[in-house]
PDB file of N, CA and C in Angstrom:
ATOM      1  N   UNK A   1     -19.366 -32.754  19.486  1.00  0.00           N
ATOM      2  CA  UNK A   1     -20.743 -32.841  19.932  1.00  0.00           C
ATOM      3  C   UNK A   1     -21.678 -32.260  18.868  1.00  0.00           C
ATOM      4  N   UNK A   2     -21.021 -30.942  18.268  1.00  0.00           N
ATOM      5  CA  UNK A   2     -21.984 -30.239  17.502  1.00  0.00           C
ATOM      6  C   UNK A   2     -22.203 -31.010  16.166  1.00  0.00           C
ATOM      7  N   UNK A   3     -21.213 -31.666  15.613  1.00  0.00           N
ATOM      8  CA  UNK A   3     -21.172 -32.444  14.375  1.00  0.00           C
ATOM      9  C   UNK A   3     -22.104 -33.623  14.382  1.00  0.00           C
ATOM     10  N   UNK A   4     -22.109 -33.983  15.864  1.00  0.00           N
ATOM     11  CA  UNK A   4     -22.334 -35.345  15.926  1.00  0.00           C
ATOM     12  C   UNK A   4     -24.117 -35.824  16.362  1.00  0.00           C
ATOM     13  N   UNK A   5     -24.503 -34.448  16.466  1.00  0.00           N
ATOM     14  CA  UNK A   5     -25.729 -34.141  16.396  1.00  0.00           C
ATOM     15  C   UNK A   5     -26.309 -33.690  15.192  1.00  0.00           C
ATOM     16  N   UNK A   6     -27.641 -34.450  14.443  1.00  0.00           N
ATOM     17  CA  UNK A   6     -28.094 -33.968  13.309  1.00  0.00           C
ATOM     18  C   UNK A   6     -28.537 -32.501  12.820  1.00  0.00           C
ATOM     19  N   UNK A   7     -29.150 -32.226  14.494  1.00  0.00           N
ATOM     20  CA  UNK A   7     -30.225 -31.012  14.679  1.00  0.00           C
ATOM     21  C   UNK A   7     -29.041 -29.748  14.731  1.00  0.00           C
ATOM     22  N   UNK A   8     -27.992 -29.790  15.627  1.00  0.00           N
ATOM     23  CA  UNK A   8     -26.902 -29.155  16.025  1.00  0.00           C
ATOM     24  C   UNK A   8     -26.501 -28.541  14.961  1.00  0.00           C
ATOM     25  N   UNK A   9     -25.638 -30.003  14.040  1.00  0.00           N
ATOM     26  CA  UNK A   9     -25.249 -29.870  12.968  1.00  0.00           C
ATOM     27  C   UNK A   9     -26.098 -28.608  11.772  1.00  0.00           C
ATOM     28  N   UNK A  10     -27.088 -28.998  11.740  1.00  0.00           N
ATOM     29  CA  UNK A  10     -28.021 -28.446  10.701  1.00  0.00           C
ATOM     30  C   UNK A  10     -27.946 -27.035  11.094  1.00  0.00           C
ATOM     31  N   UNK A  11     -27.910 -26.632  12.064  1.00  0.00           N
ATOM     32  CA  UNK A  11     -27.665 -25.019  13.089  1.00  0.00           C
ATOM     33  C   UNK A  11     -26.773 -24.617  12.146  1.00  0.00           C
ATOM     34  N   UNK A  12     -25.588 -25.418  13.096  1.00  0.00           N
ATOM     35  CA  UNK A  12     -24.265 -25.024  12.649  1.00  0.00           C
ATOM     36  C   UNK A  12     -23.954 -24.758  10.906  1.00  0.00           C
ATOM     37  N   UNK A  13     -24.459 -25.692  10.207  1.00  0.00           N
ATOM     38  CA  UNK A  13     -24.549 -25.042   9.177  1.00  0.00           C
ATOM     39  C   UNK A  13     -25.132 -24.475   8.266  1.00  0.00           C
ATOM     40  N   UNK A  14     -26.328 -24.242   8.767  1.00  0.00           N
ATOM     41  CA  UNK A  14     -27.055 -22.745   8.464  1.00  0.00           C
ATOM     42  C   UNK A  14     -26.514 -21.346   8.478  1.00  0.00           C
ATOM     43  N   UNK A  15     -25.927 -21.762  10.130  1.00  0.00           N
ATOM     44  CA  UNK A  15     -25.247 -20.262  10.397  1.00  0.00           C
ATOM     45  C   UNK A  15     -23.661 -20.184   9.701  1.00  0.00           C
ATOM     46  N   UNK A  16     -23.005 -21.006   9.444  1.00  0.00           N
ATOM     47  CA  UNK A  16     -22.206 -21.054   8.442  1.00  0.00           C
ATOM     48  C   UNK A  16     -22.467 -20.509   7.213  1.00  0.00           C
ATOM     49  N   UNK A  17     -23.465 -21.005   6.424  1.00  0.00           N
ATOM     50  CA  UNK A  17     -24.126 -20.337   5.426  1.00  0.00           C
ATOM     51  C   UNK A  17     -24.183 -18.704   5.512  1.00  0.00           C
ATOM     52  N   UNK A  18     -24.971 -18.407   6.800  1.00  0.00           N
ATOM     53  CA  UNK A  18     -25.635 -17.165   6.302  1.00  0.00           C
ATOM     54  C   UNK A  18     -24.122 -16.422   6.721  1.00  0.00           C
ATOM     55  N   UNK A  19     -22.827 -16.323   7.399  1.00  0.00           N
ATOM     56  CA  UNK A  19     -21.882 -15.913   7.737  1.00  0.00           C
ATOM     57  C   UNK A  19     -21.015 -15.499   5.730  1.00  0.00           C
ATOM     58  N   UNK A  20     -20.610 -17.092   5.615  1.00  0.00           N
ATOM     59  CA  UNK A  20     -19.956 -16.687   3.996  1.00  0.00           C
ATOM     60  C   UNK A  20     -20.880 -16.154   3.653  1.00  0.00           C
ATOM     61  N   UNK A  21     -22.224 -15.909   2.946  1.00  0.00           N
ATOM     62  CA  UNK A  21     -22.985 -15.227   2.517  1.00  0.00           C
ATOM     63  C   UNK A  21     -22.855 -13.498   2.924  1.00  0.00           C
ATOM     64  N   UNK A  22     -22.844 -12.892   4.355  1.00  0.00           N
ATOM     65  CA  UNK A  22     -22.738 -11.843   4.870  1.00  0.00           C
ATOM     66  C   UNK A  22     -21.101 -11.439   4.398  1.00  0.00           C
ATOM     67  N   UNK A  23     -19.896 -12.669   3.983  1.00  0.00           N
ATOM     68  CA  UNK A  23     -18.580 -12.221   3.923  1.00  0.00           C
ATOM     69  C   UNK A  23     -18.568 -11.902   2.556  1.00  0.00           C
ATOM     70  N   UNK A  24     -19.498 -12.647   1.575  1.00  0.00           N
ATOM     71  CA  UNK A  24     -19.564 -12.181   0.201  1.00  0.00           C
ATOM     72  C   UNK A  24     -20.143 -10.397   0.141  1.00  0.00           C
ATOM     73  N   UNK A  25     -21.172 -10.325   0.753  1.00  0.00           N
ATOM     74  CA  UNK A  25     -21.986  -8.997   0.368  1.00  0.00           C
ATOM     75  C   UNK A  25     -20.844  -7.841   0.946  1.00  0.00           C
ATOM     76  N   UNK A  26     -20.316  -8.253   2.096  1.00  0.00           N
ATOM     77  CA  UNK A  26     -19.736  -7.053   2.320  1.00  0.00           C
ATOM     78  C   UNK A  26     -18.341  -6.813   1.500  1.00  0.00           C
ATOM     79  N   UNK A  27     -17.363  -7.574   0.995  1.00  0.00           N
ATOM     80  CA  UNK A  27     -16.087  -7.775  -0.175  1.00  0.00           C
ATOM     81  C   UNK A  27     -17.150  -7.074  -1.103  1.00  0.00           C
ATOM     82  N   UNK A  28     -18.103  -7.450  -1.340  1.00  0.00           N
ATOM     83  CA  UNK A  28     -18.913  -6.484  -3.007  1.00  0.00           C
ATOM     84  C   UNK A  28     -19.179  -5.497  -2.692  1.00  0.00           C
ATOM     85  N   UNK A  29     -19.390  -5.108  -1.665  1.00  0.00           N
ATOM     86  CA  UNK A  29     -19.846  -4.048  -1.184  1.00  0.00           C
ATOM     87  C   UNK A  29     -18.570  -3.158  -1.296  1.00  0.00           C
ATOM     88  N   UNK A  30     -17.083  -3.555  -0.656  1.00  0.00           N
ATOM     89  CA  UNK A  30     -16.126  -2.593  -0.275  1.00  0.00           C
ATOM     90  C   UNK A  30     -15.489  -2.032  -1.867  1.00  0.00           C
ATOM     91  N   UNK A  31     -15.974  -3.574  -2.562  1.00  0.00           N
ATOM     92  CA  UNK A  31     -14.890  -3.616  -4.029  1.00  0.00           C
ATOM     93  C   UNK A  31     -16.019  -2.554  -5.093  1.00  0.00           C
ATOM     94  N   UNK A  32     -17.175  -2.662  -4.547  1.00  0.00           N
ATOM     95  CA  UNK A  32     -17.817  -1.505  -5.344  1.00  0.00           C
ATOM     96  C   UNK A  32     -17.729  -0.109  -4.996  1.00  0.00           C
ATOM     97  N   UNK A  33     -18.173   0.418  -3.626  1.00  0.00           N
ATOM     98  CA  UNK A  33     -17.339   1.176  -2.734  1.00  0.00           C
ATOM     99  C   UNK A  33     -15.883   1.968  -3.543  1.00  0.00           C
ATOM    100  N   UNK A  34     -15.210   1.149  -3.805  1.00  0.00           N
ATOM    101  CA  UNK A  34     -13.921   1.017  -4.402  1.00  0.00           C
ATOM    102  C   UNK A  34     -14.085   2.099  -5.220  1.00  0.00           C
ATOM    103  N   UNK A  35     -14.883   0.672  -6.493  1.00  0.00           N
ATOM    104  CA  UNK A  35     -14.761   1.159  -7.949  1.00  0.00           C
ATOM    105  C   UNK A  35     -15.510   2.805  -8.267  1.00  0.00           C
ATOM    106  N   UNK A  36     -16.396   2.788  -7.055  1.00  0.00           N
ATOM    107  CA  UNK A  36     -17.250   4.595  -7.966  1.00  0.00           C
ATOM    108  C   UNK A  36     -16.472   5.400  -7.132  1.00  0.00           C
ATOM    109  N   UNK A  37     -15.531   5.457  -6.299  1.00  0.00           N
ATOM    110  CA  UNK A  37     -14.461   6.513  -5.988  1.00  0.00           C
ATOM    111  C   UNK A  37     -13.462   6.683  -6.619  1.00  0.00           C
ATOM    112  N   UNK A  38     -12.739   5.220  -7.428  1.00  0.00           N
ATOM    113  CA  UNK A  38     -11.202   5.076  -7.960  1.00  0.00           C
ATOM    114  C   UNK A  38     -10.334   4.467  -6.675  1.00  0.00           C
ATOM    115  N   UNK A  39     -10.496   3.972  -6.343  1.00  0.00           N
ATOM    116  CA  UNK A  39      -9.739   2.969  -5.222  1.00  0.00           C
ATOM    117  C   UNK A  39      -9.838   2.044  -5.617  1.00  0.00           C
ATOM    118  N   UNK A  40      -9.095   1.170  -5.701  1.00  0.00           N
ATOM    119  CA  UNK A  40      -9.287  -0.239  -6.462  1.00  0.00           C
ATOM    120  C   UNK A  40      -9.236  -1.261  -5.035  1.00  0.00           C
ATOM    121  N   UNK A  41      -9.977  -1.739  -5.010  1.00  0.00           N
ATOM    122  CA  UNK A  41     -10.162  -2.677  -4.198  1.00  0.00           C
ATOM    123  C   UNK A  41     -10.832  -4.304  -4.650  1.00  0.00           C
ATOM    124  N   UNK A  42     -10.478  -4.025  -5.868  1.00  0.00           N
ATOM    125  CA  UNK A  42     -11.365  -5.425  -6.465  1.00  0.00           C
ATOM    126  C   UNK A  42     -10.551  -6.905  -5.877  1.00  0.00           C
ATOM    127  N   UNK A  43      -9.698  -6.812  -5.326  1.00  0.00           N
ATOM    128  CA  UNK A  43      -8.808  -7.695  -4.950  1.00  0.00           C
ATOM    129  C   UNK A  43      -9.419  -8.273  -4.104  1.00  0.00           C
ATOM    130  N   UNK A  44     -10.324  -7.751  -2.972  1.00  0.00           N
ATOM    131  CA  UNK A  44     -11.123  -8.447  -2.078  1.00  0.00           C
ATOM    132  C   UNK A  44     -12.392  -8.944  -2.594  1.00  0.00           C
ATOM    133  N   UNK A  45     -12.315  -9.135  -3.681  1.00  0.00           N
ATOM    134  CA  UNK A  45     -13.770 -10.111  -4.536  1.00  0.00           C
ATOM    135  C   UNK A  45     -13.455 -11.267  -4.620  1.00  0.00           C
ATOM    136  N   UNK A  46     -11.845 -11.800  -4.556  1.00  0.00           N
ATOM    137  CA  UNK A  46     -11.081 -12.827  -4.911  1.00  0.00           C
ATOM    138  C   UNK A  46     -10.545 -13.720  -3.867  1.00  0.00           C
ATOM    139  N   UNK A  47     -10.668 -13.027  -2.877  1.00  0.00           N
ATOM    140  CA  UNK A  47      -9.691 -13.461  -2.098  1.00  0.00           C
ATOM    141  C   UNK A  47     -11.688 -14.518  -0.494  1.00  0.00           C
ATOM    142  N   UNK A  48     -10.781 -15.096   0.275  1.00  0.00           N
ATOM    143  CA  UNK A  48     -11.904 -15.890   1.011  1.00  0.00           C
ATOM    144  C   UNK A  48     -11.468 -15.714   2.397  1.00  0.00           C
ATOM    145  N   UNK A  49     -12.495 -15.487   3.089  1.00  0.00           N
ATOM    146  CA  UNK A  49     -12.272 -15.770   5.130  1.00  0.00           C
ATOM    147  C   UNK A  49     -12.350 -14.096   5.375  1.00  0.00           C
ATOM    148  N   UNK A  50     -12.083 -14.063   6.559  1.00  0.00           N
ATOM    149  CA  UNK A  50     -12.555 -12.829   7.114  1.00  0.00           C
ATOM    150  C   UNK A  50     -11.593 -11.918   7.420  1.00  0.00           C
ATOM    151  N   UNK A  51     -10.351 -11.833   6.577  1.00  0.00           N
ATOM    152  CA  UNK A  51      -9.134 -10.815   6.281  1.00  0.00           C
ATOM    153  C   UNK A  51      -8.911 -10.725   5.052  1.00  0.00           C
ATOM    154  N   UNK A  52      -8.646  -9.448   4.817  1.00  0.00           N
ATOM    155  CA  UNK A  52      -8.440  -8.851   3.391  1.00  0.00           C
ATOM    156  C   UNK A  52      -6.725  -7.788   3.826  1.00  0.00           C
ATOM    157  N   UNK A  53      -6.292  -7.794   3.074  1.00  0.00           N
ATOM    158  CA  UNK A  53      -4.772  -6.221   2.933  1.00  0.00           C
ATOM    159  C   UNK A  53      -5.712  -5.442   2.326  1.00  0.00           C
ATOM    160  N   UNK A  54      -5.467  -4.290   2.575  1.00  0.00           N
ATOM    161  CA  UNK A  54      -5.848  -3.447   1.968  1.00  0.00           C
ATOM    162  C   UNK A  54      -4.178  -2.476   1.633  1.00  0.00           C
ATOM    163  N   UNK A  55      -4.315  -1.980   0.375  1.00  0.00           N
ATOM    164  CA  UNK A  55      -2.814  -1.488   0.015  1.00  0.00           C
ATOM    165  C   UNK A  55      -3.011   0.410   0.666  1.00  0.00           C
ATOM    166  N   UNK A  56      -1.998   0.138   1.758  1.00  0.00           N
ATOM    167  CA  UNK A  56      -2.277   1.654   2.710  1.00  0.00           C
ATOM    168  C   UNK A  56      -1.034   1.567   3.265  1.00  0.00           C
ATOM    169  N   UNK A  57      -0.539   2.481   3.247  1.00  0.00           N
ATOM    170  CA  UNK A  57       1.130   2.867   3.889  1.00  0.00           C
ATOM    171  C   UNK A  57       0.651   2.382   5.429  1.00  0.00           C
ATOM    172  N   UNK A  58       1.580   1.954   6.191  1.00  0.00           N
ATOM    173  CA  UNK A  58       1.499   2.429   7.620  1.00  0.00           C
ATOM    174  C   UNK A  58       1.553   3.509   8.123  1.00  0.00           C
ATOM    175  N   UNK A  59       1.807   4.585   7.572  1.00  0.00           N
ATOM    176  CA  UNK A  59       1.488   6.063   8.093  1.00  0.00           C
ATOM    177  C   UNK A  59       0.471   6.504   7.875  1.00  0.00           C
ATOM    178  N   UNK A  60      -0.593   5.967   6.327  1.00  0.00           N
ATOM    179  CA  UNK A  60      -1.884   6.010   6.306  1.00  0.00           C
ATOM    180  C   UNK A  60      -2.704   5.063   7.040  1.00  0.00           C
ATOM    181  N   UNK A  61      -2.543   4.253   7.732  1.00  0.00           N
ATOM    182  CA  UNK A  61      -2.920   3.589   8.426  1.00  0.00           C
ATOM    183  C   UNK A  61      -2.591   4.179  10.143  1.00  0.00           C
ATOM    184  N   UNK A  62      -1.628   4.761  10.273  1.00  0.00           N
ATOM    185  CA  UNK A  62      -1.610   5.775  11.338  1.00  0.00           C
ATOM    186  C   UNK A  62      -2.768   7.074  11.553  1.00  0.00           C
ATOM    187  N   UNK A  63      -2.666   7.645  10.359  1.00  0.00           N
ATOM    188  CA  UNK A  63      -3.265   8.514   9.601  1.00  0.00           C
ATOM    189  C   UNK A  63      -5.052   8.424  10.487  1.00  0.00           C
ATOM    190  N   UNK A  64      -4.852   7.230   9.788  1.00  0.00           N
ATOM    191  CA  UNK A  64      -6.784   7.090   9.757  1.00  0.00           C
ATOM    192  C   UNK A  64      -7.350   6.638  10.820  1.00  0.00           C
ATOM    193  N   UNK A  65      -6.636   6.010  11.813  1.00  0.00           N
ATOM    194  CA  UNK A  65      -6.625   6.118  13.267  1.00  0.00           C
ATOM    195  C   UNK A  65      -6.456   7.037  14.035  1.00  0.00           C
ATOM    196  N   UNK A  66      -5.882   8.274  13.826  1.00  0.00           N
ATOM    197  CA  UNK A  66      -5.705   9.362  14.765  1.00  0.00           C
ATOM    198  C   UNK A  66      -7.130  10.301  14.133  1.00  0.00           C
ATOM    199  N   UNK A  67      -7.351  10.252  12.841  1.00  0.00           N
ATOM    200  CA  UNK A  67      -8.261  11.194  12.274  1.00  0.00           C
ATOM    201  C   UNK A  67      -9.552  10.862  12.328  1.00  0.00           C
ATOM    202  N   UNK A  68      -9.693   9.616  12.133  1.00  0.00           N
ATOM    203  CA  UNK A  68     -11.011   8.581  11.785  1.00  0.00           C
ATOM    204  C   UNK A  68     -11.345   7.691  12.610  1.00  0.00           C
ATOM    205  N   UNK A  69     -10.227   7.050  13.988  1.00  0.00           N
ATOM    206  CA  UNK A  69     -10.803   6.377  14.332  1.00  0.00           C
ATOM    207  C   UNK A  69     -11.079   4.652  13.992  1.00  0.00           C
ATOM    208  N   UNK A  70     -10.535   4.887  13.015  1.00  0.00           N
ATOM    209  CA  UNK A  70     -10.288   3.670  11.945  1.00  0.00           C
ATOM    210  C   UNK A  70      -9.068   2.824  12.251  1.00  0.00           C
ATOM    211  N   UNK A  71      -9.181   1.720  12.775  1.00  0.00           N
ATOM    212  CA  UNK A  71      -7.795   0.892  13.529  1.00  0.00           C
ATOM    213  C   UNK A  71      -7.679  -0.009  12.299  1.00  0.00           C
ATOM    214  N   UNK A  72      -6.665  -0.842  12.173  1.00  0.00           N
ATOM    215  CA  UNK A  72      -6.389  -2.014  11.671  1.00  0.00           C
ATOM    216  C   UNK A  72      -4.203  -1.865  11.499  1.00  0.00           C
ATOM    217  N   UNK A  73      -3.996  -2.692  11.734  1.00  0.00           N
ATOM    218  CA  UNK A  73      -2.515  -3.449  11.679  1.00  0.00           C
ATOM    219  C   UNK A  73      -1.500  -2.281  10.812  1.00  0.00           C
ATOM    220  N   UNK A  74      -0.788  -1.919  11.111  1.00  0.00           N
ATOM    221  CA  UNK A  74       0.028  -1.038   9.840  1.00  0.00           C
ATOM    222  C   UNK A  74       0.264  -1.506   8.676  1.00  0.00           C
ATOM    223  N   UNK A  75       0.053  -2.964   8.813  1.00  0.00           N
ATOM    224  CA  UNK A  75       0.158  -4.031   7.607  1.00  0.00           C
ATOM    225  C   UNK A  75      -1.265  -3.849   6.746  1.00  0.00           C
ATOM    226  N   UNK A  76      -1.674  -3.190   7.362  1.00  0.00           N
ATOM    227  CA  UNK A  76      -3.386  -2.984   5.980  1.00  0.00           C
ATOM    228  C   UNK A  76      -4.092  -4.338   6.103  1.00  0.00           C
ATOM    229  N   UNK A  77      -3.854  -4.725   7.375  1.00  0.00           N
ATOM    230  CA  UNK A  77      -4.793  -6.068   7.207  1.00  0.00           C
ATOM    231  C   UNK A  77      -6.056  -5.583   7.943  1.00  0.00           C
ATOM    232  N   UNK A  78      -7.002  -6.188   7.424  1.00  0.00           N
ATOM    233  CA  UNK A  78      -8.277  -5.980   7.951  1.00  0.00           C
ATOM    234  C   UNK A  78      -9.303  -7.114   8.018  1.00  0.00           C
ATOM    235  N   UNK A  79     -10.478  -7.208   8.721  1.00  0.00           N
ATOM    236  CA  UNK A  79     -11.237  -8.007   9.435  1.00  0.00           C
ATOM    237  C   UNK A  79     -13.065  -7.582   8.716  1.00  0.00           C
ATOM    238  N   UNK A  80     -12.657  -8.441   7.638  1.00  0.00           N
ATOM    239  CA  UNK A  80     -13.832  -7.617   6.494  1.00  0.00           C
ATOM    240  C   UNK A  80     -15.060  -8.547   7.772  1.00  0.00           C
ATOM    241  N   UNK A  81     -14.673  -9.249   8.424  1.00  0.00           N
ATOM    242  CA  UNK A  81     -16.232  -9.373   9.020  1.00  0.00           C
ATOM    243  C   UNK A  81     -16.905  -8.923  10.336  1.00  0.00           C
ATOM    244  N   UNK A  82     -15.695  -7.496  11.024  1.00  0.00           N
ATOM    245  CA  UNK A  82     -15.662  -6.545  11.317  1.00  0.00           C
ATOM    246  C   UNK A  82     -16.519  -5.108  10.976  1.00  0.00           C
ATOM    247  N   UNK A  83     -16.234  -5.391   9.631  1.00  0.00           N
ATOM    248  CA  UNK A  83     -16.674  -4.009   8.990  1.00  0.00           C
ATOM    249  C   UNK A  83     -18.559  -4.097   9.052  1.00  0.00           C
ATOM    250  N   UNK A  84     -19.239  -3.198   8.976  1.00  0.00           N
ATOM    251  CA  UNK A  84     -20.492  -2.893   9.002  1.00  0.00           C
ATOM    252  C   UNK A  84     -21.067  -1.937   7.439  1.00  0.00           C
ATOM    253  N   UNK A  85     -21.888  -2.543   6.798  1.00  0.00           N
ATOM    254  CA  UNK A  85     -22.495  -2.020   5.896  1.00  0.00           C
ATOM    255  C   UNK A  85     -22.114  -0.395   5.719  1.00  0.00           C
ATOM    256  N   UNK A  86     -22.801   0.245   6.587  1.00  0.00           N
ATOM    257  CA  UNK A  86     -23.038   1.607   6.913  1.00  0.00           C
ATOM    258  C   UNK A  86     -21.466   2.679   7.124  1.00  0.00           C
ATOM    259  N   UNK A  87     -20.313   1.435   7.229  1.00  0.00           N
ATOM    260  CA  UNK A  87     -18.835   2.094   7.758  1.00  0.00           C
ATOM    261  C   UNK A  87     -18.301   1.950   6.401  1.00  0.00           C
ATOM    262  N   UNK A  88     -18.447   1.911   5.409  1.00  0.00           N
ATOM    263  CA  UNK A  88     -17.553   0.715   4.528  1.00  0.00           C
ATOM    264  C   UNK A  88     -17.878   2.429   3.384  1.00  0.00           C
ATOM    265  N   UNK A  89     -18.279   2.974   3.071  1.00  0.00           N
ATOM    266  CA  UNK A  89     -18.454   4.339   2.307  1.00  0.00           C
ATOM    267  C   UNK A  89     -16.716   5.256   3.213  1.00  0.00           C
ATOM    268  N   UNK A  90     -17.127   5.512   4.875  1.00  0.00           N
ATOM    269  CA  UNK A  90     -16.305   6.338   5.238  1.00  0.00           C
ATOM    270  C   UNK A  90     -14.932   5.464   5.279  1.00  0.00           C
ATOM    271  N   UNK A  91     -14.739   4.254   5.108  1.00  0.00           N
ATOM    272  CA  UNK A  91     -13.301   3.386   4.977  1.00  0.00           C
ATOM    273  C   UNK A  91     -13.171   4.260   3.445  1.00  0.00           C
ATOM    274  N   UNK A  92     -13.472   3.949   2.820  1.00  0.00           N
ATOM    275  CA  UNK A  92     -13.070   4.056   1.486  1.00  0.00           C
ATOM    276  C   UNK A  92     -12.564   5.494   1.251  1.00  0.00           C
ATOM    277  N   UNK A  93     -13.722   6.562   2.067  1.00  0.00           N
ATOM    278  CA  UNK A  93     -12.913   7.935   2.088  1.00  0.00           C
ATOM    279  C   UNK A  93     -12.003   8.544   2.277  1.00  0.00           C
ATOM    280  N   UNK A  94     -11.367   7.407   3.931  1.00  0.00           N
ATOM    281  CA  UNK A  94     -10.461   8.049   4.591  1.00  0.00           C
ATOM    282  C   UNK A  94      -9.275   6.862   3.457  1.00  0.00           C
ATOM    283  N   UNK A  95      -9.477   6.035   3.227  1.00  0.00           N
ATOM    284  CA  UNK A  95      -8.405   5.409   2.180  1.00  0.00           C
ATOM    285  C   UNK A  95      -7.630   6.041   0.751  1.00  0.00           C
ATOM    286  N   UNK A  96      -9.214   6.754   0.680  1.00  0.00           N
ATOM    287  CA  UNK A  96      -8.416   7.851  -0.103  1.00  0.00           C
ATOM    288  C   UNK A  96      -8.030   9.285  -0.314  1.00  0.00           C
ATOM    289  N   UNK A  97      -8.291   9.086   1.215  1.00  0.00           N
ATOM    290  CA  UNK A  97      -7.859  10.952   1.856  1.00  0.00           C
ATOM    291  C   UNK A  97      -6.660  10.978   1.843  1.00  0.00           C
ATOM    292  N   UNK A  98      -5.784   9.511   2.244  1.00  0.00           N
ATOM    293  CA  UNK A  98      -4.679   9.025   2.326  1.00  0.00           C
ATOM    294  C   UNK A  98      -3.919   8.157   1.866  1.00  0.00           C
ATOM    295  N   UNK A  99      -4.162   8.585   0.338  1.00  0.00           N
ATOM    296  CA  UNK A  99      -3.155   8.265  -0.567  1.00  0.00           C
ATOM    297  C   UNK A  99      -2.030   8.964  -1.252  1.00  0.00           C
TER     298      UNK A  99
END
């Protein structure tokens, strides 16, 4: 229906637009984040869609959930379109509180 409408369509991909756009700023955001602590995270500059690994033991990933509050998979997968501007400083801290 949504395709098959011009007006719909045009919505739909606007808001498409401004979504990859919001998935770019925040990957630059985490991979810079990254770089002025020493966490390397440039890997999520490269990569596309709204999961990134992040390289974190599952016990640091235990870790940062009991301390921080900070959930994601023991597998270090994460939901970069989850994350919020304003959270993405204290990810990076507790990432490397727990290394």
């Amino acid at each position: 229906t949504i395709l098959c409408d011009p007006e719909l369509r045009q919505d739909w991909l606007a808001e498409l637009a401004e979504m990859r756009e919001r998935l770019a700023i925040l990957r630059s955001a985490l991979a810079v984040a990254g770089r002025d602590r020493g966490v390397d995270l440039e890997h999520v500059l490269t990569e596309r869609g709204i999961f990134s690994l992040l390289d974190v033991s599952p016990e640091a990933v235990m870790a940062m959930r009991c301390r921080s509050g900070i959930y994601m998979p023991t597998s270090g997968r994460i939901n970069i379109a989850g994350l919020r501007t304003g959270d993405i400083s204290r990810l990076v801290t507790e990432i490397l509180a727990n290394r």
